[in-house]
Protein backbone atom coordinates (compact mmCIF):
# COMPACT_ATOMS: atom_id res chain seq x y z
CA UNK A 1 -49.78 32.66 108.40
CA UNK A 2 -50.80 36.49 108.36
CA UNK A 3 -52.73 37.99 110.27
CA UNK A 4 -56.01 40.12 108.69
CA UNK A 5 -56.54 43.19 111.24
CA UNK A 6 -58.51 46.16 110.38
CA UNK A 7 -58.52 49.76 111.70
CA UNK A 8 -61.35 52.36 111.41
CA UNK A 9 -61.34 55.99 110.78
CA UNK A 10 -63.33 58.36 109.91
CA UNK A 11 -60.87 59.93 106.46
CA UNK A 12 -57.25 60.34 106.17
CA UNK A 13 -57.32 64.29 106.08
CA UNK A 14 -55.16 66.59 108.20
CA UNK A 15 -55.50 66.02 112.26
CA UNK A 16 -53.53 64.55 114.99
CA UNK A 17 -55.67 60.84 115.02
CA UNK A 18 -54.81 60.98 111.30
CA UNK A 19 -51.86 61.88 111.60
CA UNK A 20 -50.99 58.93 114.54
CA UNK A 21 -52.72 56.50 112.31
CA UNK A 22 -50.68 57.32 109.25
CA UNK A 23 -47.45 56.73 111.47
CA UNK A 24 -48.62 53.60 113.17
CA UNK A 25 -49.54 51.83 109.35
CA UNK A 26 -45.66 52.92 108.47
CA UNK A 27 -44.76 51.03 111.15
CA UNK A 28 -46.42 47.77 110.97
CA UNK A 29 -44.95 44.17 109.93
CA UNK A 30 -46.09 43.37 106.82
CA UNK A 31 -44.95 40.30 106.42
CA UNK A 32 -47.12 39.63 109.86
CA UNK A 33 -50.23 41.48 108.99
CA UNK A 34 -52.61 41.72 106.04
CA UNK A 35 -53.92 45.32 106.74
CA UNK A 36 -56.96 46.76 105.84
CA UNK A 37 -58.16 50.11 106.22
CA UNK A 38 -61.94 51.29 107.21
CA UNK A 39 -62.78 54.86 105.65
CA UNK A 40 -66.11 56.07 106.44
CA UNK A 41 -65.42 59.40 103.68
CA UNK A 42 -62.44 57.85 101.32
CA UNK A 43 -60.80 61.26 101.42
CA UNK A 44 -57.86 63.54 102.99
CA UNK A 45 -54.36 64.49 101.96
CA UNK A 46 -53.36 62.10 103.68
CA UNK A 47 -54.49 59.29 100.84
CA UNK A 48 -51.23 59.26 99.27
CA UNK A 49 -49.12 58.96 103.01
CA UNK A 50 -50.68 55.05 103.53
CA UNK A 51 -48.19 51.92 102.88
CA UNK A 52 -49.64 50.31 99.52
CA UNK A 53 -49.59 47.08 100.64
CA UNK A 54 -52.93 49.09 102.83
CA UNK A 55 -55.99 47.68 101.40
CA UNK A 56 -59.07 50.36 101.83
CA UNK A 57 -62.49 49.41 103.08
CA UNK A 58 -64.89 52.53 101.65
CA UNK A 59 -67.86 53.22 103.74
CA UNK A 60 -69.12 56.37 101.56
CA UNK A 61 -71.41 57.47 103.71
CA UNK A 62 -74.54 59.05 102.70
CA UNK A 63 -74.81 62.49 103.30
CA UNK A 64 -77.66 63.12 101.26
CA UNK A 65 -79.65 66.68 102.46
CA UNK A 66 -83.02 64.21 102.96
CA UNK A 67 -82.47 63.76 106.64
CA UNK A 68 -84.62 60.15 106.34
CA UNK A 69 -82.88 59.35 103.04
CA UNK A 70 -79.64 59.88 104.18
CA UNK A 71 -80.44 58.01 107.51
CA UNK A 72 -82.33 55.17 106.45
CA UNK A 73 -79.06 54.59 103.79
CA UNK A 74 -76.40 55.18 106.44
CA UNK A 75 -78.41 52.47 108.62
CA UNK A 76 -78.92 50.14 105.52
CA UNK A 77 -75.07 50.49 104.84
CA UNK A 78 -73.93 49.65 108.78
CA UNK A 79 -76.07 46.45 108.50
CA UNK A 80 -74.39 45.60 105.09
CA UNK A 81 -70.63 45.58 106.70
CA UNK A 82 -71.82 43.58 109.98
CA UNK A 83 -72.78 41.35 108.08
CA UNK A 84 -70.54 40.80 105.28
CA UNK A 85 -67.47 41.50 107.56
CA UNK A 86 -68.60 39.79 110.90
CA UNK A 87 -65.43 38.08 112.57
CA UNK A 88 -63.78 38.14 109.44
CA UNK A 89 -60.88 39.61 111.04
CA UNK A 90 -58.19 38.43 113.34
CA UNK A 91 -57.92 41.77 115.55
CA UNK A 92 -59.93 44.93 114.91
CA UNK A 93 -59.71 48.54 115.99
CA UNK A 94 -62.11 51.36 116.51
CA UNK A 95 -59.61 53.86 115.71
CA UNK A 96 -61.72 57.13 115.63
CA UNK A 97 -63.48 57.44 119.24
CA UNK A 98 -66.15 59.00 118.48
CA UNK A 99 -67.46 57.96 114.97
CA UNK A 100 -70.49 55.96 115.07
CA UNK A 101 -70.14 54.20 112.04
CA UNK A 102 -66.72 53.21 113.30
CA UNK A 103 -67.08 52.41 117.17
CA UNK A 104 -70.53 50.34 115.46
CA UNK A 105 -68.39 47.94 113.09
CA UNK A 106 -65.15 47.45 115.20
CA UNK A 107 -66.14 45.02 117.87
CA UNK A 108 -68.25 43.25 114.62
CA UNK A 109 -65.64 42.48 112.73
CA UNK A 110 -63.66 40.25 114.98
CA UNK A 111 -64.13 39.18 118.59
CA UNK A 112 -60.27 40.54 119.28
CA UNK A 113 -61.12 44.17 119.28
CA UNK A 114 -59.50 47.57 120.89
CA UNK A 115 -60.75 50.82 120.84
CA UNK A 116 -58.71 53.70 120.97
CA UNK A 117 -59.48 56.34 123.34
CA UNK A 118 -57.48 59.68 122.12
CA UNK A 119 -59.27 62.32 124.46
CA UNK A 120 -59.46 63.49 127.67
CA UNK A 121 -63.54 63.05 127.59
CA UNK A 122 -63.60 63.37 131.27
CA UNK A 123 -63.30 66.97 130.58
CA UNK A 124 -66.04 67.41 128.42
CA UNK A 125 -68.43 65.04 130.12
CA UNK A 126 -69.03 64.57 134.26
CA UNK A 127 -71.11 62.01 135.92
CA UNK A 128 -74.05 60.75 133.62
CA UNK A 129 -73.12 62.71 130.61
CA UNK A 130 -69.69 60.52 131.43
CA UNK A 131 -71.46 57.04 131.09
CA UNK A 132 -73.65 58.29 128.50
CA UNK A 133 -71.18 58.66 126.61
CA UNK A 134 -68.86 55.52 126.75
CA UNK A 135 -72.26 54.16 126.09
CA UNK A 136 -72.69 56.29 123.07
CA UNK A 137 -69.42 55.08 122.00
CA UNK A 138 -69.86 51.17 122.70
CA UNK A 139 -66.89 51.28 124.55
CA UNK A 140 -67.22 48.34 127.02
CA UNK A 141 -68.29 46.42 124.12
CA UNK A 142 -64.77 45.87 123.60
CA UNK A 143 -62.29 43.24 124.65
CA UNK A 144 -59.69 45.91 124.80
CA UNK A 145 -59.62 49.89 125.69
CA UNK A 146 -56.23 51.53 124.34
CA UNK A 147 -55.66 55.17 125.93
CA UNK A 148 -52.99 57.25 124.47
CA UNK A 149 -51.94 58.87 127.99
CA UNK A 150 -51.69 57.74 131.36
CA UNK A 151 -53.66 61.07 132.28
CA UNK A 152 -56.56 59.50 130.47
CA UNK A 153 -56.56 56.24 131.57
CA UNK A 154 -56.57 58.32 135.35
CA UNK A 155 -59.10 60.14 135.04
CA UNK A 156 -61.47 57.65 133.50
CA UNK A 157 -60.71 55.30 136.44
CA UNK A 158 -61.46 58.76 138.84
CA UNK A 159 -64.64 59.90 137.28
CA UNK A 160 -65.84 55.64 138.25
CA UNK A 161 -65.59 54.41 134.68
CA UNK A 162 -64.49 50.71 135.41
CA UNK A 163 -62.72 49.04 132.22
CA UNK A 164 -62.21 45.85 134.18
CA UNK A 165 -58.58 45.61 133.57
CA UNK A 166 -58.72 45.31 129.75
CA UNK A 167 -56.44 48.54 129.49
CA UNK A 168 -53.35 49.61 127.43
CA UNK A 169 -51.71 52.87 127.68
CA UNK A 170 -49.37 53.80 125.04
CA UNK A 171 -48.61 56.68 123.02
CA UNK A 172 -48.47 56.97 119.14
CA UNK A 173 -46.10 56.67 116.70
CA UNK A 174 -44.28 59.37 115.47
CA UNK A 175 -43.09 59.12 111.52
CA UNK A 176 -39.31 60.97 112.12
CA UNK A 177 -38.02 60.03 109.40
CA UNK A 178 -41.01 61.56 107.24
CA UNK A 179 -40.57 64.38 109.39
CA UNK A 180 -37.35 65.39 109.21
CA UNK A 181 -37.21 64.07 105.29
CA UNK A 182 -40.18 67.48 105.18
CA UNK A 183 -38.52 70.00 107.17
CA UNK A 184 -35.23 69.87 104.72
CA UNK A 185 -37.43 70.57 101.71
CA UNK A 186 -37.88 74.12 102.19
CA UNK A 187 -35.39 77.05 104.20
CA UNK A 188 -38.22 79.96 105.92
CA UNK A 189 -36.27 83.01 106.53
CA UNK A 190 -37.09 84.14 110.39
CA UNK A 191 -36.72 87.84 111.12
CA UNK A 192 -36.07 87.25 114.84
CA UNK A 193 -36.97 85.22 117.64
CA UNK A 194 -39.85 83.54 116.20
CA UNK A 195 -42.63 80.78 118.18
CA UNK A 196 -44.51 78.52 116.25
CA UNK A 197 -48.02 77.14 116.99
CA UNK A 198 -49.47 74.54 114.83
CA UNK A 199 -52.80 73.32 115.77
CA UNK A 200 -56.93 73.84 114.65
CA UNK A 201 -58.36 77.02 115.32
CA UNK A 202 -60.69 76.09 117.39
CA UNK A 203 -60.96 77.43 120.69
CA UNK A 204 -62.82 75.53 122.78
CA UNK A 205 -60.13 72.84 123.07
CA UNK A 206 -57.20 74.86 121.72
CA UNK A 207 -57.42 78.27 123.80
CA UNK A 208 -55.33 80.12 121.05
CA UNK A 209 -56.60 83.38 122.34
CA UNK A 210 -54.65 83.00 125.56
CA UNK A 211 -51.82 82.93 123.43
CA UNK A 212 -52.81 86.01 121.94
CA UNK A 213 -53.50 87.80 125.19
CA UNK A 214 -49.52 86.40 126.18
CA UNK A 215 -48.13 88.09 123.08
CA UNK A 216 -50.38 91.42 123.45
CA UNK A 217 -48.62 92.06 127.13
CA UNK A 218 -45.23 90.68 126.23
CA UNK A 219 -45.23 93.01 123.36
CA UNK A 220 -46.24 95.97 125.13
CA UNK A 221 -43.56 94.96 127.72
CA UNK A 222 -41.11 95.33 124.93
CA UNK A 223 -40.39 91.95 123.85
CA UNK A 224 -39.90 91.86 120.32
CA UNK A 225 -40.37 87.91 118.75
CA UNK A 226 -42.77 86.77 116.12
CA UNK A 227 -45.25 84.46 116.48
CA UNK A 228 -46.29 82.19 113.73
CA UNK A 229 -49.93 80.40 113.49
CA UNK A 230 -50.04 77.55 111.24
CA UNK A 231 -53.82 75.92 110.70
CA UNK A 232 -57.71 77.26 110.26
CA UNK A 233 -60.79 76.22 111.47
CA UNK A 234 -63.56 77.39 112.77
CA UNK A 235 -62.76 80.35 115.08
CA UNK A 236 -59.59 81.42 113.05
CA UNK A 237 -61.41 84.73 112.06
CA UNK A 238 -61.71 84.98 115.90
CA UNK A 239 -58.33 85.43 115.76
CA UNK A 240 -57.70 87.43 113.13
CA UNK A 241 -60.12 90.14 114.33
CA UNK A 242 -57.70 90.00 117.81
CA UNK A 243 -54.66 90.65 116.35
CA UNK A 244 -56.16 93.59 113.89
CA UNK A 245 -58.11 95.72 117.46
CA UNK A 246 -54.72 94.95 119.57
CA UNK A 247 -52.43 95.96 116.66
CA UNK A 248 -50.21 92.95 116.56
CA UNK A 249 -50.01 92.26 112.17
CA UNK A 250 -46.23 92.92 113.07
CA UNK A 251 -45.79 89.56 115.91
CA UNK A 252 -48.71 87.31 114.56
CA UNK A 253 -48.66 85.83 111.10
CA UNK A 254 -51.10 83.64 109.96
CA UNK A 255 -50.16 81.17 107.30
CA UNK A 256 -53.29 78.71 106.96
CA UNK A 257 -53.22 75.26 106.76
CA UNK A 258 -50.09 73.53 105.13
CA UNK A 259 -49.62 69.86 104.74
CA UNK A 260 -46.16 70.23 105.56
CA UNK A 261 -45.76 72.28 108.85
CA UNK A 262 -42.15 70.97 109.78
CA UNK A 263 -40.30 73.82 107.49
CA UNK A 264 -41.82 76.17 110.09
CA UNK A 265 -40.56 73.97 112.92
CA UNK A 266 -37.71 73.63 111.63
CA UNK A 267 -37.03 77.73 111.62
CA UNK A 268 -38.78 78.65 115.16
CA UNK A 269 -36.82 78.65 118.25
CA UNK A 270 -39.63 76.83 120.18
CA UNK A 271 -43.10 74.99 120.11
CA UNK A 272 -45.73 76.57 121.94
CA UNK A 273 -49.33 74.41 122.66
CA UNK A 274 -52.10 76.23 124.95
CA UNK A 275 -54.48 73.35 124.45
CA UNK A 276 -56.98 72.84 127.73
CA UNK A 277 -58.10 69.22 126.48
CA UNK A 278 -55.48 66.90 124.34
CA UNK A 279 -54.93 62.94 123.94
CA UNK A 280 -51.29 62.70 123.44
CA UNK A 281 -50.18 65.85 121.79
CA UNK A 282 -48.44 65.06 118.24
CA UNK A 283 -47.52 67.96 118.40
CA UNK A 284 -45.08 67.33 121.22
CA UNK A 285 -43.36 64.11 119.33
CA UNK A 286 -43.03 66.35 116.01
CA UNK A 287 -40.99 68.60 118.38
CA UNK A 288 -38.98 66.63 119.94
CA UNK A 289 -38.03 65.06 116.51
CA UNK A 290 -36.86 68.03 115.45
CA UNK A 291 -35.37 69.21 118.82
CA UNK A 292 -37.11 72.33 119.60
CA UNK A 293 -38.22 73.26 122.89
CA UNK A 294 -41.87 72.85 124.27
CA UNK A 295 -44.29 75.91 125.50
CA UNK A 296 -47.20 73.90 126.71
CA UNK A 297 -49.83 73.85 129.46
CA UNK A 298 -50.54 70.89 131.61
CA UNK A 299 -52.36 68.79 129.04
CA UNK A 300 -51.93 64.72 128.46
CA UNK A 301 -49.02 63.32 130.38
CA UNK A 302 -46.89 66.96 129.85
CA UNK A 303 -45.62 66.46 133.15
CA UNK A 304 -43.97 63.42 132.67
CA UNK A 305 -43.32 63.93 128.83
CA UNK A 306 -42.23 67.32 128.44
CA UNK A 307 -40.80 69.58 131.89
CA UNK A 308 -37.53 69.95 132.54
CA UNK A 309 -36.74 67.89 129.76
CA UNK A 310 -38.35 69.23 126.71
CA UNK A 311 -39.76 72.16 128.03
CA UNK A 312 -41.52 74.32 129.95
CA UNK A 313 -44.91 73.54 131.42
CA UNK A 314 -47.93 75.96 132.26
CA UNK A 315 -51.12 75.82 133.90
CA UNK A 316 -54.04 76.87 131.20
CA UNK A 317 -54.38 80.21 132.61
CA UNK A 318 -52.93 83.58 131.19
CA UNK A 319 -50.22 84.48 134.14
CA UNK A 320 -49.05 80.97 134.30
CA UNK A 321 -48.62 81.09 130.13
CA UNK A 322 -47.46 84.41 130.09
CA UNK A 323 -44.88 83.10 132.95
CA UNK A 324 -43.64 80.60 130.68
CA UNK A 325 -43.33 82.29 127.71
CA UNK A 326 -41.23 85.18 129.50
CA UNK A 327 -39.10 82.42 130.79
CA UNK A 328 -38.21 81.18 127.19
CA UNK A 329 -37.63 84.49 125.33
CA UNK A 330 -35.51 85.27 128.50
CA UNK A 331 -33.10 82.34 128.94
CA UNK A 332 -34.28 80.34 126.12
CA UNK A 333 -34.48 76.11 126.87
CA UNK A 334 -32.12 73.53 125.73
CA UNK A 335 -33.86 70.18 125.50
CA UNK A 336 -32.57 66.32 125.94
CA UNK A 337 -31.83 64.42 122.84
CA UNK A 338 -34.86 62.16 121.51
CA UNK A 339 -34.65 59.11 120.52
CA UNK A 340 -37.28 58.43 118.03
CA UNK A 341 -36.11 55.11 116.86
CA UNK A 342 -35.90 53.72 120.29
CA UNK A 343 -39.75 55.32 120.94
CA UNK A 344 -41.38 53.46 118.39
CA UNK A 345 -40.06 50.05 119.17
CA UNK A 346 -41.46 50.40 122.70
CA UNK A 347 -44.88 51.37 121.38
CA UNK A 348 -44.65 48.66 118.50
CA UNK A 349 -43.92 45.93 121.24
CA UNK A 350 -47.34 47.36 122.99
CA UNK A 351 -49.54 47.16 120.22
CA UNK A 352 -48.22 43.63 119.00
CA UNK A 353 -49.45 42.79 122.41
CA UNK A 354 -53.14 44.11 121.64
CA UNK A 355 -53.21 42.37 118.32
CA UNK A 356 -51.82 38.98 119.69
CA UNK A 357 -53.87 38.65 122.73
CA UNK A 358 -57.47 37.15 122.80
C-alpha cells in the first residue's frame, strides 16, 4: 500500500529550497508514495517543473492590506488545515524553515514528521535569539530534524541546541539530467576568460560586493576576464552603481534573472560563490554537474565538498578571495569527475529512512 507524505513550502518560484525541492519530487518512488504538495502562495516558475502525479495543497494566504483582516483570515485558515488534515498523512515535512504557516501544519499532519533545516541560523542568531528562534520555528516539535550540511548540524550542537538524537544530515538532490538537458539549449559566445556568479542580490548573505572589490584590483592589476552576474534582488542596484563609479561596464555584465542559468555555466571557465551564510550551496552541485571549477568561500561543508577536488576555497574576506581568484585566472583548476547518478541514490536511501521510520 502507498504511502501519503506531504511536503510544505512556501511557492515554487526561483531559489535554492525550491530549487532542492523540485529535484527531490523528480526523484521520488511513485509507485511507493502518494505525494502531495503544501503551497502557502500557489505560484513560481517553477509550477510547470513538479512530477504530475504531485497533487497540490493551496494555502492562498491572505495578504489583504487590513493588517486584522488579513490576520484574523490567515489564523482562521491555519485552524482549517489542522483540522481537516490532522494525521492524515503517513510522514510529513516542514520543508521551508522558516514559514510559519508551514513549520505550524507539518508536525499536524502526521505524527512522522521532519523538518528541514537549510541555513546556517547559528550565524544570524547567538544565545537567546538562538532558542528563540527554533522556538519560533517549532522545531523540537518534531520527531525528526533534517540538516542539509554537516556544518549545520555542528554548529547547532555548539551554540547548545540539543535535538536529542533525532538528526539526519544529507544534502539535496541535484536534477542533472534537467541540467545538462538546459545548458545544450542555447551556445553564449564568451569573449575571454569569463566567471560566472549566479545567486540573489542580496548582500547580507551573498557578499557580492567583495566580488566586486576582487575584480576592481585584479583589473587594475591587468587581468583581463569577464565576469558575468546572473540574478536580482534587492541590493542589485547596489551593484550596479559599483561597477558604473569603479568603471568596470567592460568585466561585469549583468543579465537579470533567467530561469535557465546553465547556458551561462555551461560557457564560463569557473563558478565563483562569495556567500558568508549558505545551507548546502546548489550552486555547488549545478557545477559539478556540469564540471566547472568552484571559487567559493568557506560556507556549508566547502571543505569537505569542494577543495582540492572541485575547487578552490576562500575565507569570506577580500585578500583571501582575491587570493583565490588570482590563483584560478593564473593556473586555472581541473576538477574530479562527478558522479551525479551515484549522489542521488545515497541521498534517496537517506530520506527513505526519514519517511519509513516512526
Amino acid at each position: 500500500m502507498k504511502k501519503n507524505i506531504i511536503f510544505c513550502v512556501y511557492n515554487l518560484d526561483i531559489g535554492g529550497i525550491e530549487t532542492a525541492l523540485v529535484s527531490l519530487l523528480n526523484n521520488l518512488d511513485y509507485q511507493k508514495y502518494n505525494v502531495y504538495l503544501f503551497l502557502v502562495k500557489k505560484e513560481g516558475i517553477f509550477l510547470d517543473s513538479i512530477p504530475k502525479q504531485v497533487k497540490i495543497m493551496d494555502f492562498n494566504i491572505c495578504e489583504s492590506k487590513n493588517i486584522l483582516f488579513r490576520k484574523m483570515m490567515n489564523f482562521l485558515k491555519l485552524q482549517y488545515f489542522k483540522l481537516k488534515y490532522k494525521n492524515k498523512f503517513d510522514f510529513a515535512a516542514a520543508y521551508a524553515t522558516t514559514i510559519k504557516a508551514c513549520t505550524k501544519l507539518a508536525y499536524q499532519f502526521s505524527k512522522n514528521n521532519a523538518i528541514w533545516i537549510h541555513g546556517d541560523f547559528t550565524k544570524e542568531y547567538q544565545g537567546a535569539a538562538l532558542k528563540k528562534f527554533v522556538k519560533y520555528i517549532n522545531a523540537q516539535k518534531y520527531s525528526k530534524v533534517v540538516f542539509v550540511s554537516n556544518s549545520i548540524k555542528d554548529n547547532f550542537a555548539k551554540a547548545g541546541i540539543d535535538f536529542k538524537g533525532k538528526c539526519f544530515v544529507f544534502n539535496n538532490f541535484i536534477d542533472y539530467k534537467r541540467i545538462k538537458r538546459l545548458a545544450e539549449e542555447k551556445n553564449v559566445k564568451k569573449r575571454k576568460t569569463n566567471l560566472v556568479n549566479v545567486s540573489r542580490h542580496e548582500e547580507k548573505s551573498k557578499n557580492l560586493l567583495m566580488i566586486l572589490r576582487c575584480v576592481k584590483r585584479l583589473v587594475r592589476e591587468g587581468y583581463d576576464f569577464d565576469l558575468w552576474m546572473v540574478g536580482d534582488g534587492p541590493n542589485h542596484n547596489l551593484y550596479t552603481t559599483f561597477v558604473k563609479e569603479n568603471n568596470l561596464e567592460n568585466t561585469v555584465f549583468f543579465l537579470g534573472r533567467k530561469s535557465n542559468p546553465f547556458i551561462y555555466y555551461k560557457a564560463a571557465d569557473a563558478v565563483v560563490l562569495s556567500s558568508v551564510l549558505e545551507g548546502n550551496p546548489v550552486v555547488f552541485m549545478e557545477a559539478k554537474v556540469l564540471g566547472k571549477p568552484i571559487i567559493t568561500t568557506n560556507v556549508s561543508d566547502a571543505l569537505i565538498d569542494v577543495k582540492d577536488k572541485y575547487g578552490i576555497v576562500t575565507e569570506t574576506d577580500d585578500e583571501s578571495f582575491y587570493e583565490g581568484l588570482k590563483q584560478f585566472l593564473d593556473h586555472g583548476f581541473h576538477p574530479l569527475k562527478f558522479d551525479p547518478e551515484k549522489f542521488n541514490n545515497d541521498i534517496l536511501q537517506e530520506l527513505e529512512k526519514v519517511i519509513g521510520e516512526n
